[in-house]
PDB file of N, CA and C in Angstrom:
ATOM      1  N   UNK A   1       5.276  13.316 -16.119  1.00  0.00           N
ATOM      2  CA  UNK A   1       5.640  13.376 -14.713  1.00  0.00           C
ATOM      3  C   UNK A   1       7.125  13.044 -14.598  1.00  0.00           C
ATOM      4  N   UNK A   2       7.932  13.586 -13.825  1.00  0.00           N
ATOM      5  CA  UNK A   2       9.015  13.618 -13.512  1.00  0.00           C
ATOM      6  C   UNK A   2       9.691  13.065 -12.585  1.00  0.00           C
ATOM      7  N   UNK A   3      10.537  12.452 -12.307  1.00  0.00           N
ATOM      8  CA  UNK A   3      11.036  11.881 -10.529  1.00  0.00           C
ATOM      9  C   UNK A   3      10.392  10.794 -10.358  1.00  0.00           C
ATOM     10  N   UNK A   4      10.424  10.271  -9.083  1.00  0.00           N
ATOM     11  CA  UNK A   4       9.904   9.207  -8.451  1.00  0.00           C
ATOM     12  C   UNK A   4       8.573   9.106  -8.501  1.00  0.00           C
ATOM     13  N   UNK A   5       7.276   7.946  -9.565  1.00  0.00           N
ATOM     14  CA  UNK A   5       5.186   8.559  -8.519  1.00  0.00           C
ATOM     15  C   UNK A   5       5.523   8.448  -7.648  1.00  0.00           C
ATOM     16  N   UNK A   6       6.319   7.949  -6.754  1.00  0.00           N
ATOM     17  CA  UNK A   6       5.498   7.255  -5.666  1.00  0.00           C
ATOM     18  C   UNK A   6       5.305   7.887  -4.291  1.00  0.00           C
ATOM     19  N   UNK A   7       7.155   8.962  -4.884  1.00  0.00           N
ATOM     20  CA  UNK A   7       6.858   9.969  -4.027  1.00  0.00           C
ATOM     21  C   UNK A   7       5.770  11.296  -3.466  1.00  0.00           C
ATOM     22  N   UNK A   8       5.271  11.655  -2.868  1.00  0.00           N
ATOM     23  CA  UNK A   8       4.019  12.632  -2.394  1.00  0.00           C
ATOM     24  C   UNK A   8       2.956  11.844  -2.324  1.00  0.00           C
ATOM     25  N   UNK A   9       2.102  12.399  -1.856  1.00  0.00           N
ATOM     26  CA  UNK A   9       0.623  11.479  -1.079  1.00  0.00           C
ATOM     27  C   UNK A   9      -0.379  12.133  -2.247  1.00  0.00           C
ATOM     28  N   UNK A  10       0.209  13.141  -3.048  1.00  0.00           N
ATOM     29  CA  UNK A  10      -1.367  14.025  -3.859  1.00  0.00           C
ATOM     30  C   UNK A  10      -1.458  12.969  -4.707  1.00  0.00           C
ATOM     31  N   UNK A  11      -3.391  13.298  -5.313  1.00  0.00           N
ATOM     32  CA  UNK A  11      -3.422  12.747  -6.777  1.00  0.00           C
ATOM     33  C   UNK A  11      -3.936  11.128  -6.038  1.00  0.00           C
ATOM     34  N   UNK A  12      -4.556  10.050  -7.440  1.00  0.00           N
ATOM     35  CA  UNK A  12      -4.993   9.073  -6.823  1.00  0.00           C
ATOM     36  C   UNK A  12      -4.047   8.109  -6.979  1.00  0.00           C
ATOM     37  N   UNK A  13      -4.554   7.057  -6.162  1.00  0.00           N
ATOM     38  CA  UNK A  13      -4.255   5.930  -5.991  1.00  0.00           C
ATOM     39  C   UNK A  13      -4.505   4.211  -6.081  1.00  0.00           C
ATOM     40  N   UNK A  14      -4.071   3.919  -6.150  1.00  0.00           N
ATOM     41  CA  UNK A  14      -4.598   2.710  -6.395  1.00  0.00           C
ATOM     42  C   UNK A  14      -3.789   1.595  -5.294  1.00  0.00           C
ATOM     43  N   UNK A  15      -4.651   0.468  -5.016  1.00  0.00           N
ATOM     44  CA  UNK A  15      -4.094  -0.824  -3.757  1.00  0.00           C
ATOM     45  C   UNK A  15      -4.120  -2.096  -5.198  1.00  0.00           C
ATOM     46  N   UNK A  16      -2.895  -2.615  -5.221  1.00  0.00           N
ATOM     47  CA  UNK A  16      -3.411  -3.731  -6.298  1.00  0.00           C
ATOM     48  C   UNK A  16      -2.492  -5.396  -5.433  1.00  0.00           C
ATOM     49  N   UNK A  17      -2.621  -6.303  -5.660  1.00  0.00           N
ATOM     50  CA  UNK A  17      -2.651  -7.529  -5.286  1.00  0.00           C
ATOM     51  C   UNK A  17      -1.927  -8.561  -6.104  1.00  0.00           C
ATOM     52  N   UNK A  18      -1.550 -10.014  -5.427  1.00  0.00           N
ATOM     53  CA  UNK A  18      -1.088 -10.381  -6.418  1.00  0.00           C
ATOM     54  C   UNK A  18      -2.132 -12.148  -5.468  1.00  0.00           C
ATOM     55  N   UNK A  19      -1.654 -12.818  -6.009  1.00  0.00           N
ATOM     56  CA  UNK A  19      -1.950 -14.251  -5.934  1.00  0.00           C
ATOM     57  C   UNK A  19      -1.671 -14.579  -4.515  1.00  0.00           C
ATOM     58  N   UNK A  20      -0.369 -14.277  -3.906  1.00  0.00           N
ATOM     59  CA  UNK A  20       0.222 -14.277  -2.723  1.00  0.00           C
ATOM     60  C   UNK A  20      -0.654 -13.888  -1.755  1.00  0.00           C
ATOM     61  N   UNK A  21      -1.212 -12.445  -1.977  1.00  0.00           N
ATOM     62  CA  UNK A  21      -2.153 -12.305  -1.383  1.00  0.00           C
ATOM     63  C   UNK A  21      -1.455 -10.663  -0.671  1.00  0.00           C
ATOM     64  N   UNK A  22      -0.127 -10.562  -1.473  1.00  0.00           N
ATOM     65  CA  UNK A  22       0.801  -8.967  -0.893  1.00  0.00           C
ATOM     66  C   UNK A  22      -0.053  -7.831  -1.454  1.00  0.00           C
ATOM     67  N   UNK A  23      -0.151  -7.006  -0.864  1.00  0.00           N
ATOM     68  CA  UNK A  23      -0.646  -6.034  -1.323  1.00  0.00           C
ATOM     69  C   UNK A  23       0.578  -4.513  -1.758  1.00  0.00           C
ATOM     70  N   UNK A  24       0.187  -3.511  -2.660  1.00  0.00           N
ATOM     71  CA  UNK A  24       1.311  -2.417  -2.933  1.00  0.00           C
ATOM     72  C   UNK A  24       0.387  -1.652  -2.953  1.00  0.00           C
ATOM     73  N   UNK A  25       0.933  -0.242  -2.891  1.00  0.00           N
ATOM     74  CA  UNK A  25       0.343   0.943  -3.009  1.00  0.00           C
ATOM     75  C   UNK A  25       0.919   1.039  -4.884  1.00  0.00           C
ATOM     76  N   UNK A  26      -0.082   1.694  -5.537  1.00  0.00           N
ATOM     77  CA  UNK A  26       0.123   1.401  -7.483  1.00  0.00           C
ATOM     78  C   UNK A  26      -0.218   3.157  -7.422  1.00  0.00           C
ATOM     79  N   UNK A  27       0.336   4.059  -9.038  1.00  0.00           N
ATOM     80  CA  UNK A  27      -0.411   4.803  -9.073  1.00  0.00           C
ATOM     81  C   UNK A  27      -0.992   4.685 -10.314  1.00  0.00           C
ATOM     82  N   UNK A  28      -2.569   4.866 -10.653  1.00  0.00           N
ATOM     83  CA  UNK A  28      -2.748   4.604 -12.130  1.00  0.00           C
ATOM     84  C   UNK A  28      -2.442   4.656 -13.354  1.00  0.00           C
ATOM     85  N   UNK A  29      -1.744   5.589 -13.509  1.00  0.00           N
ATOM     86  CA  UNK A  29      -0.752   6.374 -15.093  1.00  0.00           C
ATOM     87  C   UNK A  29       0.039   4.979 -15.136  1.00  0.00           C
ATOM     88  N   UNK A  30       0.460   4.676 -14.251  1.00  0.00           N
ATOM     89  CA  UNK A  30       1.671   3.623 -14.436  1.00  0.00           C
ATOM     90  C   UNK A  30       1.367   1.965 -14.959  1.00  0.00           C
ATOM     91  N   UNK A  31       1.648   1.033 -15.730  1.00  0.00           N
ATOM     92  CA  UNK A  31       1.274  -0.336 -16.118  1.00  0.00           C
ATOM     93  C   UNK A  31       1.563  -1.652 -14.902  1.00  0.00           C
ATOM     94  N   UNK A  32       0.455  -2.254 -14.917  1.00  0.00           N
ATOM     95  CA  UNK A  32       0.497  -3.242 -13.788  1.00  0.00           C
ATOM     96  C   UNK A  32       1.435  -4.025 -14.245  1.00  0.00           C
ATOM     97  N   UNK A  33       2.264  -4.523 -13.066  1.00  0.00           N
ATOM     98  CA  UNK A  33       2.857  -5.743 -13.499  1.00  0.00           C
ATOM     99  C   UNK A  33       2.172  -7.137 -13.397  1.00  0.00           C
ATOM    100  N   UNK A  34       3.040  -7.689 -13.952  1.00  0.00           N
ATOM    101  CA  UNK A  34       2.210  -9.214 -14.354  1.00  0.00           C
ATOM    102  C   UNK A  34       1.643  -9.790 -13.253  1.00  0.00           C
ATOM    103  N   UNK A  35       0.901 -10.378 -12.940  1.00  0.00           N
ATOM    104  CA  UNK A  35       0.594 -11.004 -11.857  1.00  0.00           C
ATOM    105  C   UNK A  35      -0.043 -10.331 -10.844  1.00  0.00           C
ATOM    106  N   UNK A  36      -0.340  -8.583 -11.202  1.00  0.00           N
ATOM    107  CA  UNK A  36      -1.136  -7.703 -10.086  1.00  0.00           C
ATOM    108  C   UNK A  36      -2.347  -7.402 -10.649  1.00  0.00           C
ATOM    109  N   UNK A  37      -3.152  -7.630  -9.810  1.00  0.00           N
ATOM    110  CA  UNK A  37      -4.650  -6.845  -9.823  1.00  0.00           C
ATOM    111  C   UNK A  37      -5.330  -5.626  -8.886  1.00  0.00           C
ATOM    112  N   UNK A  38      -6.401  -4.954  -9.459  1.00  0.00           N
ATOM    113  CA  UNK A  38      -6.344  -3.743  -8.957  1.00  0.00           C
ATOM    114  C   UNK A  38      -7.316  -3.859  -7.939  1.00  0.00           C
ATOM    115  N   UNK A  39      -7.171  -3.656  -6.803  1.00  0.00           N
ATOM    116  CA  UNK A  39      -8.354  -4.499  -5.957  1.00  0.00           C
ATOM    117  C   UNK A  39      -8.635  -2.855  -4.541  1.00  0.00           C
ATOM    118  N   UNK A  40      -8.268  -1.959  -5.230  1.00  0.00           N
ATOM    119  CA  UNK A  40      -9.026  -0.910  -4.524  1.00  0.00           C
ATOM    120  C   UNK A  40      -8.418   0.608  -5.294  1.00  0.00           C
ATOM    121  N   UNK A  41      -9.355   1.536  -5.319  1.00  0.00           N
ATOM    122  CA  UNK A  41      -9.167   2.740  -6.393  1.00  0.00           C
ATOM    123  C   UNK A  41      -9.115   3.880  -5.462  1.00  0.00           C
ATOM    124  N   UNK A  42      -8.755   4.845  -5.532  1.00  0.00           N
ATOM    125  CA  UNK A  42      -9.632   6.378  -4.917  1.00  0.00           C
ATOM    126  C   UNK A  42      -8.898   7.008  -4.848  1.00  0.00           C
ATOM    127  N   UNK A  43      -9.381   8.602  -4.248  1.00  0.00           N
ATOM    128  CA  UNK A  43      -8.199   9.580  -4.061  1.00  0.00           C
ATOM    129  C   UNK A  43      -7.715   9.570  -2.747  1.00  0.00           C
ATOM    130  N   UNK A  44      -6.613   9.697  -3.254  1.00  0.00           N
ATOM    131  CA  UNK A  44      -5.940  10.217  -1.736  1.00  0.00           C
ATOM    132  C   UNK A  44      -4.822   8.710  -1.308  1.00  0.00           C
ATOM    133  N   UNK A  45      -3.604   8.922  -0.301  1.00  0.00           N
ATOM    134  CA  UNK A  45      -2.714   7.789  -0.424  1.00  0.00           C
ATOM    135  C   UNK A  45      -3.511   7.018   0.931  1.00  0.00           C
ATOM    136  N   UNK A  46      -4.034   8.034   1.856  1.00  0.00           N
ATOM    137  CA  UNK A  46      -4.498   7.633   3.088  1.00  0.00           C
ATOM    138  C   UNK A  46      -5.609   6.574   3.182  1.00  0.00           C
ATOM    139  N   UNK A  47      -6.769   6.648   1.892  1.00  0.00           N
ATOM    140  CA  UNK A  47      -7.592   5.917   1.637  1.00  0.00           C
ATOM    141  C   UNK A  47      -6.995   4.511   1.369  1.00  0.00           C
ATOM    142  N   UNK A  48      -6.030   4.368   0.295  1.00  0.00           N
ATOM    143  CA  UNK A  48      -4.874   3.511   0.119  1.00  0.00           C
ATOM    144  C   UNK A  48      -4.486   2.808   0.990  1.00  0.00           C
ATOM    145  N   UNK A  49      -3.917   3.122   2.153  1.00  0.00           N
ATOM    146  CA  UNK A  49      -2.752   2.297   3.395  1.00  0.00           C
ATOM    147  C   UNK A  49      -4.150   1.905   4.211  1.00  0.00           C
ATOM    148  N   UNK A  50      -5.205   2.442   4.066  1.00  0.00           N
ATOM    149  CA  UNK A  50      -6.710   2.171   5.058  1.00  0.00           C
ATOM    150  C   UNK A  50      -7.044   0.950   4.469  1.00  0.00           C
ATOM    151  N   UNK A  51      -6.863   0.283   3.206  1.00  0.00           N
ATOM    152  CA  UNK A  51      -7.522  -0.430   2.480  1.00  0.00           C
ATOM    153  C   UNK A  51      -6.453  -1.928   3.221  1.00  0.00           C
ATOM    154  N   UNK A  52      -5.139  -1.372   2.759  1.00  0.00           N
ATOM    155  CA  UNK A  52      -4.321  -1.973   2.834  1.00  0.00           C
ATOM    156  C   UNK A  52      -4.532  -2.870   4.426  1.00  0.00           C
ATOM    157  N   UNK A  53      -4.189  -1.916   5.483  1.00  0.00           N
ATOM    158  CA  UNK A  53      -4.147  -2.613   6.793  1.00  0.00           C
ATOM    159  C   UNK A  53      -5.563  -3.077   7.138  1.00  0.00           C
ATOM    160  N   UNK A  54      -6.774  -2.997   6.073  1.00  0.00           N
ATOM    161  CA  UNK A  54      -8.255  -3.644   6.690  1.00  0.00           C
ATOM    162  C   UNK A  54      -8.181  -5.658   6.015  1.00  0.00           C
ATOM    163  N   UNK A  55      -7.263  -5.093   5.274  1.00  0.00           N
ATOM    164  CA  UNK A  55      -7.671  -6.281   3.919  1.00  0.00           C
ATOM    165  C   UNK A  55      -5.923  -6.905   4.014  1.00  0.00           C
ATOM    166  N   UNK A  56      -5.003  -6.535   4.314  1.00  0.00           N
ATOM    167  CA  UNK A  56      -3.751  -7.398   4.070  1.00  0.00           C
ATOM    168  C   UNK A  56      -3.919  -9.136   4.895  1.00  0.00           C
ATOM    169  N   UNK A  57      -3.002  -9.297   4.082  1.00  0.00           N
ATOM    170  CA  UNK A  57      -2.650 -11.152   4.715  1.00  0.00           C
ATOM    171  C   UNK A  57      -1.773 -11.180   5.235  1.00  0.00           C
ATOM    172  N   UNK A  58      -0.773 -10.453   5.663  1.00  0.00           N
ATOM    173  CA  UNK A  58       0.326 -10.454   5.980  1.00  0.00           C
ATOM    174  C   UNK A  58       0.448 -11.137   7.565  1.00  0.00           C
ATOM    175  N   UNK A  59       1.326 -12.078   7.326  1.00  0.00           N
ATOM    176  CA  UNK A  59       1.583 -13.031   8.657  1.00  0.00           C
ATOM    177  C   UNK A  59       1.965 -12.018   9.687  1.00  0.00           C
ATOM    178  N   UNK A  60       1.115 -12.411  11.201  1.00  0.00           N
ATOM    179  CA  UNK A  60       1.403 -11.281  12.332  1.00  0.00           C
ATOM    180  C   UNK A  60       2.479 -11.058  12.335  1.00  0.00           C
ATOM    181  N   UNK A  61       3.418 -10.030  12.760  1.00  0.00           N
ATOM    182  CA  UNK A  61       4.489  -9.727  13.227  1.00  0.00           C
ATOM    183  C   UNK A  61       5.642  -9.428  12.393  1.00  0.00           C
ATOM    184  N   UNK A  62       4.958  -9.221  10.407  1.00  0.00           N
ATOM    185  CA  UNK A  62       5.768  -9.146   9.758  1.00  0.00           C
ATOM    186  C   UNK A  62       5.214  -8.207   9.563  1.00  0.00           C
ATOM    187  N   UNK A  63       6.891  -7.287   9.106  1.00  0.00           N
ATOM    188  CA  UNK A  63       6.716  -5.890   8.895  1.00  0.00           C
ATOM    189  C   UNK A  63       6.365  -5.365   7.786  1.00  0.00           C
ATOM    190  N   UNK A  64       5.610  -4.492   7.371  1.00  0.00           N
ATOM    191  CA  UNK A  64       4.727  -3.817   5.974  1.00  0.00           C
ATOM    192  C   UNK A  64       5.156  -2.464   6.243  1.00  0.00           C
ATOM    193  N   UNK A  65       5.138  -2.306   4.529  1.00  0.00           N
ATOM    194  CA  UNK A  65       5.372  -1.010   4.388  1.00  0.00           C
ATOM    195  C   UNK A  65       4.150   0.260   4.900  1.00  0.00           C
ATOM    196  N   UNK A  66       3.702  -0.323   5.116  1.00  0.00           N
ATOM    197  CA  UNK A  66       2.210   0.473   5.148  1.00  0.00           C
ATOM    198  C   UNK A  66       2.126   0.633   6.937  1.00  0.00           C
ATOM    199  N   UNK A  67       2.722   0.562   7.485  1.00  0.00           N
ATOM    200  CA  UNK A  67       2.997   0.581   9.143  1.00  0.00           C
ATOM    201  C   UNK A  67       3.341   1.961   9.266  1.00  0.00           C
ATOM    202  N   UNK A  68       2.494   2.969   9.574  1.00  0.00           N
ATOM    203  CA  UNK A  68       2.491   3.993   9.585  1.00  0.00           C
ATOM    204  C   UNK A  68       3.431   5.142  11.153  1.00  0.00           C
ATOM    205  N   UNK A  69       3.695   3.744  12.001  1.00  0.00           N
ATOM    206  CA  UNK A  69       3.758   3.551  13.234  1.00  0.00           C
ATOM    207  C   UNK A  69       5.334   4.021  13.399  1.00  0.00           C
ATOM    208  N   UNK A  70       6.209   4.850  14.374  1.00  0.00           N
ATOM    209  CA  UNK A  70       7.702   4.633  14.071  1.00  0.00           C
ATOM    210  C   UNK A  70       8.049   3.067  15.409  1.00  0.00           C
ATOM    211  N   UNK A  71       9.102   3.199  14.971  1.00  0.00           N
ATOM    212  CA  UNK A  71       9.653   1.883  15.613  1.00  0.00           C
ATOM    213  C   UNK A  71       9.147   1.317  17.041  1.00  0.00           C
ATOM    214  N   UNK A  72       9.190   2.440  17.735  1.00  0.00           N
ATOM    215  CA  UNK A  72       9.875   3.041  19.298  1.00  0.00           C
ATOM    216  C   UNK A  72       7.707   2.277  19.954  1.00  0.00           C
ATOM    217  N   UNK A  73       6.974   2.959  18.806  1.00  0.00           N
ATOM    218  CA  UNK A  73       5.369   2.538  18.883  1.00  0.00           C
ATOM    219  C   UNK A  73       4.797   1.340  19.162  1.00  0.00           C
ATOM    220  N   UNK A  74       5.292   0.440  17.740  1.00  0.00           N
ATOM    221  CA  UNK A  74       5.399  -0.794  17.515  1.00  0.00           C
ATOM    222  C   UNK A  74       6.253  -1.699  18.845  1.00  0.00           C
ATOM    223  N   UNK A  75       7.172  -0.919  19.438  1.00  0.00           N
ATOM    224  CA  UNK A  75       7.677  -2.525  20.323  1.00  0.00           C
ATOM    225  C   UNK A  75       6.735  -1.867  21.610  1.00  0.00           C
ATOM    226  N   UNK A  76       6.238  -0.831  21.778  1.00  0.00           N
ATOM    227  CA  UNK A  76       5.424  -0.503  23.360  1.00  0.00           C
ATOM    228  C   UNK A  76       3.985  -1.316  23.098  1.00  0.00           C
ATOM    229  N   UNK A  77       3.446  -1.635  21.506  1.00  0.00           N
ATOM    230  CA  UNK A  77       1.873  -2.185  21.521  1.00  0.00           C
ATOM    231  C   UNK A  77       2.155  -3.791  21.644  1.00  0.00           C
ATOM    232  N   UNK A  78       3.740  -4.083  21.283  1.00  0.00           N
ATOM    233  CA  UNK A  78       3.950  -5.329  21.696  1.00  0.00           C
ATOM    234  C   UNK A  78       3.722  -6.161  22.972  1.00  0.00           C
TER     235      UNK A  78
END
């Protein structure tokens, strides 16, 4: 594979974790880093960011990559 994984949504995915409790979007071909575990599998990136925003820890009001939302969204649900 060539270029950036991380770029395009095809092909599977993986949600992996660390102690913290952060979550990343992983793609499998690639080696975990230390301290990550793989804590959701499947196809597709959408299944991925679904896992992500059911299951993250992330303190309210801090911003994630996985905020699918543009800016302008986020300050009107405020």
């Amino acid at each position: 594979m060539s270029g950036n994984p991380f770029d395009g949504g095809e092909g599977d995915w993986l949600v992996v974790a660390n102690a913290a409790g952060q979550h990343a979007l992983w793609r499998p071909h690639l080696e975990l880093p230390k301290g990550w575990r793989i804590v959701h599998s499947g196809p597709g990136r959408d299944g991925a960011l679904d896992y992500v925003e059911q299951n993250s820890t992330a303190p309210v009001g801090t911003p994630t990559a996985w905020d699918r939302h543009p800016t302008s969204d986020r300050r009107e649900r405020e």
